[in-house]
N, C-alpha and C. Protein backbone atom coordinates (compact mmCIF):
# COMPACT_ATOMS: atom_id res chain seq x y z
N UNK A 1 7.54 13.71 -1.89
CA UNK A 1 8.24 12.81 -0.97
C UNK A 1 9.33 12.09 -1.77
N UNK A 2 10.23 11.79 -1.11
CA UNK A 2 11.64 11.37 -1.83
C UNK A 2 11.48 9.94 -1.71
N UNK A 3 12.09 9.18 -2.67
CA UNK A 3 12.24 7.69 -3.09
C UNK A 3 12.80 6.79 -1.67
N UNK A 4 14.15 7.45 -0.97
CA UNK A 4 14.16 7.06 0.55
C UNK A 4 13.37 6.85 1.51
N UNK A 5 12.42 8.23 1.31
CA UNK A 5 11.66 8.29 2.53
C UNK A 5 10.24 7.31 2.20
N UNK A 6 9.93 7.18 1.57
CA UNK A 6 9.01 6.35 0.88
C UNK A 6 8.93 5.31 1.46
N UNK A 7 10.64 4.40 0.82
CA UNK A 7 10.83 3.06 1.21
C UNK A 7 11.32 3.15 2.64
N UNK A 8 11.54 4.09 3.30
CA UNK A 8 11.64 3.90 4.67
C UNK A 8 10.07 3.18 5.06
N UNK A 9 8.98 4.02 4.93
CA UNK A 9 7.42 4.11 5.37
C UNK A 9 6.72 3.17 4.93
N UNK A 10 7.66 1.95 3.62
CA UNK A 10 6.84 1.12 3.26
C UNK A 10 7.80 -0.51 4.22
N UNK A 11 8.96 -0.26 4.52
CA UNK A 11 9.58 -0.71 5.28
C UNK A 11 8.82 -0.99 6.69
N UNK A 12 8.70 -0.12 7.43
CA UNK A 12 7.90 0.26 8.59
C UNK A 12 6.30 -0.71 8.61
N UNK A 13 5.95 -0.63 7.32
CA UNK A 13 4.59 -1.15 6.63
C UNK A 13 4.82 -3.08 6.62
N UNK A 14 6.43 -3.19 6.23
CA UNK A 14 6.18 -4.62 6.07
C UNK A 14 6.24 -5.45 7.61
N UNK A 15 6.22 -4.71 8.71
CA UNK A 15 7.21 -5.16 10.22
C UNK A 15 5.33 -5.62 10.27
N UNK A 16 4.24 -4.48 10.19
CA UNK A 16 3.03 -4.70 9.97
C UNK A 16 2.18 -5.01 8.88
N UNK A 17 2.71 -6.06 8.44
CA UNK A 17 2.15 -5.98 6.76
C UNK A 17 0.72 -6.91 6.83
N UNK A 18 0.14 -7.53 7.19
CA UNK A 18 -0.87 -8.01 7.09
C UNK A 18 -1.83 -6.53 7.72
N UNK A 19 -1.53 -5.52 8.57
CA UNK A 19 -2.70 -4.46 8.83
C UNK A 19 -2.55 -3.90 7.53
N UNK A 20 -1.54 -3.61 7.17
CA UNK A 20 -1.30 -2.52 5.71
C UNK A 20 -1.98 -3.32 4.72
N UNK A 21 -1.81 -4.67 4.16
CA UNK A 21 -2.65 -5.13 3.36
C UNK A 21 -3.95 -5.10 3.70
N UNK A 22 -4.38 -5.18 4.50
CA UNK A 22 -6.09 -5.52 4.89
C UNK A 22 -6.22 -3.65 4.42
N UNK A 23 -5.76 -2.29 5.28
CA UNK A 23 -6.05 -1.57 4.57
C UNK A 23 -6.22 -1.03 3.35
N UNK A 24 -5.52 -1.48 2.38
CA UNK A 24 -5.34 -1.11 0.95
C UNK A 24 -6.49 -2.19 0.62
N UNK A 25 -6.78 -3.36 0.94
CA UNK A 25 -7.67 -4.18 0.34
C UNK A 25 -9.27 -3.50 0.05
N UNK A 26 -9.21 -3.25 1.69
CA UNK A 26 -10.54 -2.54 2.29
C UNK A 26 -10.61 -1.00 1.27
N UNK A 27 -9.72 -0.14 1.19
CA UNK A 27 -9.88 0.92 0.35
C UNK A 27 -10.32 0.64 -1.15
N UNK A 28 -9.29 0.08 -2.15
CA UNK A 28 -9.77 -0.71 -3.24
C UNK A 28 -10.91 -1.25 -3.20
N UNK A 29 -11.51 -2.05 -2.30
CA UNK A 29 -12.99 -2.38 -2.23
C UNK A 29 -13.85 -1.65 -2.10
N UNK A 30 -13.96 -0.66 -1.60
CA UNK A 30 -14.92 0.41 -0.95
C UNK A 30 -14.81 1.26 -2.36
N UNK A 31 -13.78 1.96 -2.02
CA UNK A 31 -13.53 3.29 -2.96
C UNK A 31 -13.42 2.26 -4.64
N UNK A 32 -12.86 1.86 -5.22
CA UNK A 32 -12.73 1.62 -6.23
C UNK A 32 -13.83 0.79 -7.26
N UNK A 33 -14.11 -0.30 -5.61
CA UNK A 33 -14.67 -1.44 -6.34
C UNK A 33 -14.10 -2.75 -7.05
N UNK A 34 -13.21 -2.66 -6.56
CA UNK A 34 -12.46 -4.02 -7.11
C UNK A 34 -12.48 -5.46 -6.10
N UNK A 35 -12.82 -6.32 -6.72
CA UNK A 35 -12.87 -7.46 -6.02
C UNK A 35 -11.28 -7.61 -4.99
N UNK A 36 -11.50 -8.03 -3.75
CA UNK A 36 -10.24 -8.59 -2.70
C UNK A 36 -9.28 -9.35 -3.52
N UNK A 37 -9.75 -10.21 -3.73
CA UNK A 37 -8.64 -11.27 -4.41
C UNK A 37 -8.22 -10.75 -6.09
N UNK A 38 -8.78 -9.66 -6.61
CA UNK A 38 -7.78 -9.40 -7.46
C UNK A 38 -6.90 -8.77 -7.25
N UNK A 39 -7.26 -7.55 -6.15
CA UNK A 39 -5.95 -6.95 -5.40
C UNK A 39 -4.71 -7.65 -4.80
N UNK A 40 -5.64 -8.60 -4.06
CA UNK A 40 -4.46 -9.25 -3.42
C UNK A 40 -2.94 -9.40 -3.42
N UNK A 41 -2.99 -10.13 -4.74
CA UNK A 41 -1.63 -10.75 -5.22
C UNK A 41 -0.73 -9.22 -5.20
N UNK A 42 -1.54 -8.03 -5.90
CA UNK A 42 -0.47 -6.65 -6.17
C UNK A 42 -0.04 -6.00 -5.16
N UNK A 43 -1.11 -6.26 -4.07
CA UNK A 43 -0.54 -5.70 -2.96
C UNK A 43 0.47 -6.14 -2.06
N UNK A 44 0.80 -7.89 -2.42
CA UNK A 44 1.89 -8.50 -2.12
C UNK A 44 3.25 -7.78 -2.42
N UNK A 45 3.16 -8.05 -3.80
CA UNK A 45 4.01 -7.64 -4.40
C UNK A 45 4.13 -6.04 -4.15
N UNK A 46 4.08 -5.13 -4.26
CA UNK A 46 4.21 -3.85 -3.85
C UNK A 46 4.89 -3.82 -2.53
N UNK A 47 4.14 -4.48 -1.52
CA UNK A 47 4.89 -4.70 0.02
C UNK A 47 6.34 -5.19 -0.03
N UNK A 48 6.69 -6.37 -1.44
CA UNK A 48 7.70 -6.91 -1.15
C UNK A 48 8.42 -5.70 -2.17
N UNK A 49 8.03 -5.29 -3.05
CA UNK A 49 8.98 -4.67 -4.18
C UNK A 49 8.57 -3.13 -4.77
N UNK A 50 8.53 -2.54 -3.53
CA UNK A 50 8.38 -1.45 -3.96
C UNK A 50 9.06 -0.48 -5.47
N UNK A 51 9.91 -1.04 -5.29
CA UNK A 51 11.05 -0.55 -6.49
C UNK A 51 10.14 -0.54 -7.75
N UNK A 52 9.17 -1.02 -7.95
CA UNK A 52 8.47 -1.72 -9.17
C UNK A 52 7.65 -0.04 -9.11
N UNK A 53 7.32 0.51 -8.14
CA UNK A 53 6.53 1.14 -8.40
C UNK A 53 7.05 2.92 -8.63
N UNK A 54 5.96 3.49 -9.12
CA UNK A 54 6.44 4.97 -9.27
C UNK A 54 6.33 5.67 -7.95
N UNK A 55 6.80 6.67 -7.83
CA UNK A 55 7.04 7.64 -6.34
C UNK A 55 5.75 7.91 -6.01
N UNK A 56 4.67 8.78 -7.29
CA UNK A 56 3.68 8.88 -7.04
C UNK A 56 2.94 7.45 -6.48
N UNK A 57 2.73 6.49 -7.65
CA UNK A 57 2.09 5.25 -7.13
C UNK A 57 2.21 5.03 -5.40
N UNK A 58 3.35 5.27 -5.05
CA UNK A 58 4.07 5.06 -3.87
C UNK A 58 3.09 5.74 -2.61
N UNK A 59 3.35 6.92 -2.73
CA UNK A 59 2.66 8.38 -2.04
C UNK A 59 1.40 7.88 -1.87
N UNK A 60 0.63 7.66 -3.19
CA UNK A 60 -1.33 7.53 -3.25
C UNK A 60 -1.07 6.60 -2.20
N UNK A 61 -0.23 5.18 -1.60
CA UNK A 61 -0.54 4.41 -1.27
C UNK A 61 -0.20 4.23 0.46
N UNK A 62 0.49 4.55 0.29
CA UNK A 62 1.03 5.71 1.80
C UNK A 62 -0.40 6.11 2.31
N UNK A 63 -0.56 7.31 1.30
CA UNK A 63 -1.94 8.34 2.06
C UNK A 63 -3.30 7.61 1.85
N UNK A 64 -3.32 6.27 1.42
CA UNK A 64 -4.12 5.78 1.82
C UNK A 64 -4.89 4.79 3.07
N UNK A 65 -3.17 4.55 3.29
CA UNK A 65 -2.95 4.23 4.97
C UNK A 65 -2.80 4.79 5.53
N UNK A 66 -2.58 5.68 5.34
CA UNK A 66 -2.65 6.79 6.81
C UNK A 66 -4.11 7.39 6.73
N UNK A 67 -5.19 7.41 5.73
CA UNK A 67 -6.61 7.52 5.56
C UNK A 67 -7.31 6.55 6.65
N UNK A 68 -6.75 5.74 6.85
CA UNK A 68 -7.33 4.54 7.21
C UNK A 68 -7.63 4.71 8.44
N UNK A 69 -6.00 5.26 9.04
CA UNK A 69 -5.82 5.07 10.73
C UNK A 69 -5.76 6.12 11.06
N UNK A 70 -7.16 6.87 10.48
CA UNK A 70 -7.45 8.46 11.33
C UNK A 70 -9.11 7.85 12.14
C-alpha cells in the first residue's frame, strides 16, 4: 500500500478517532498484552502524525482495524 493511500485511511480514521483508538487499544490488550494507558498516549500520536511512522507500521495498523469491524 502506498504512503497516500495510507494517509488517506488514517485520515478517514481521525473524522472517527475515538472508535479507531478504542480498537487498537482493545487489540494491544488482548493480542499483545499491554496495559491501555501505556498505549494510549502512541496511539494519539500516530492518529495525529502518521508521518512518524513506517508504511509497514502503517498497514499492521490499518489491518488491525479493519480486524476489528468484521
Amino acid at each position: 500500500m502506498e504512503y497516500n493511500m495510507i494517509k488517506k485511511e488514517l485520515a478517514k480514521l481521525n473524522t472517527n478517532r475515538q472508535n479507531a483508538r478504542n480498537k487498537l487499544i482493545r487489540f494491544w490488550v488482548m493480542e499483545k498484552g499491554i496495559a491501555p494507558e501505556e498505549i494510549s498516549d502512541r496511539i494519539e500520536t500516530l492518529l495525529e502524525r502518521p508521518e512518524n511512522y513506517s508504511i509497514d507500521q502503517l498497514e499492521e495498523i490499518l489491518q488491525i482495524i479493519g480486524k476489528e469491524e468484521e
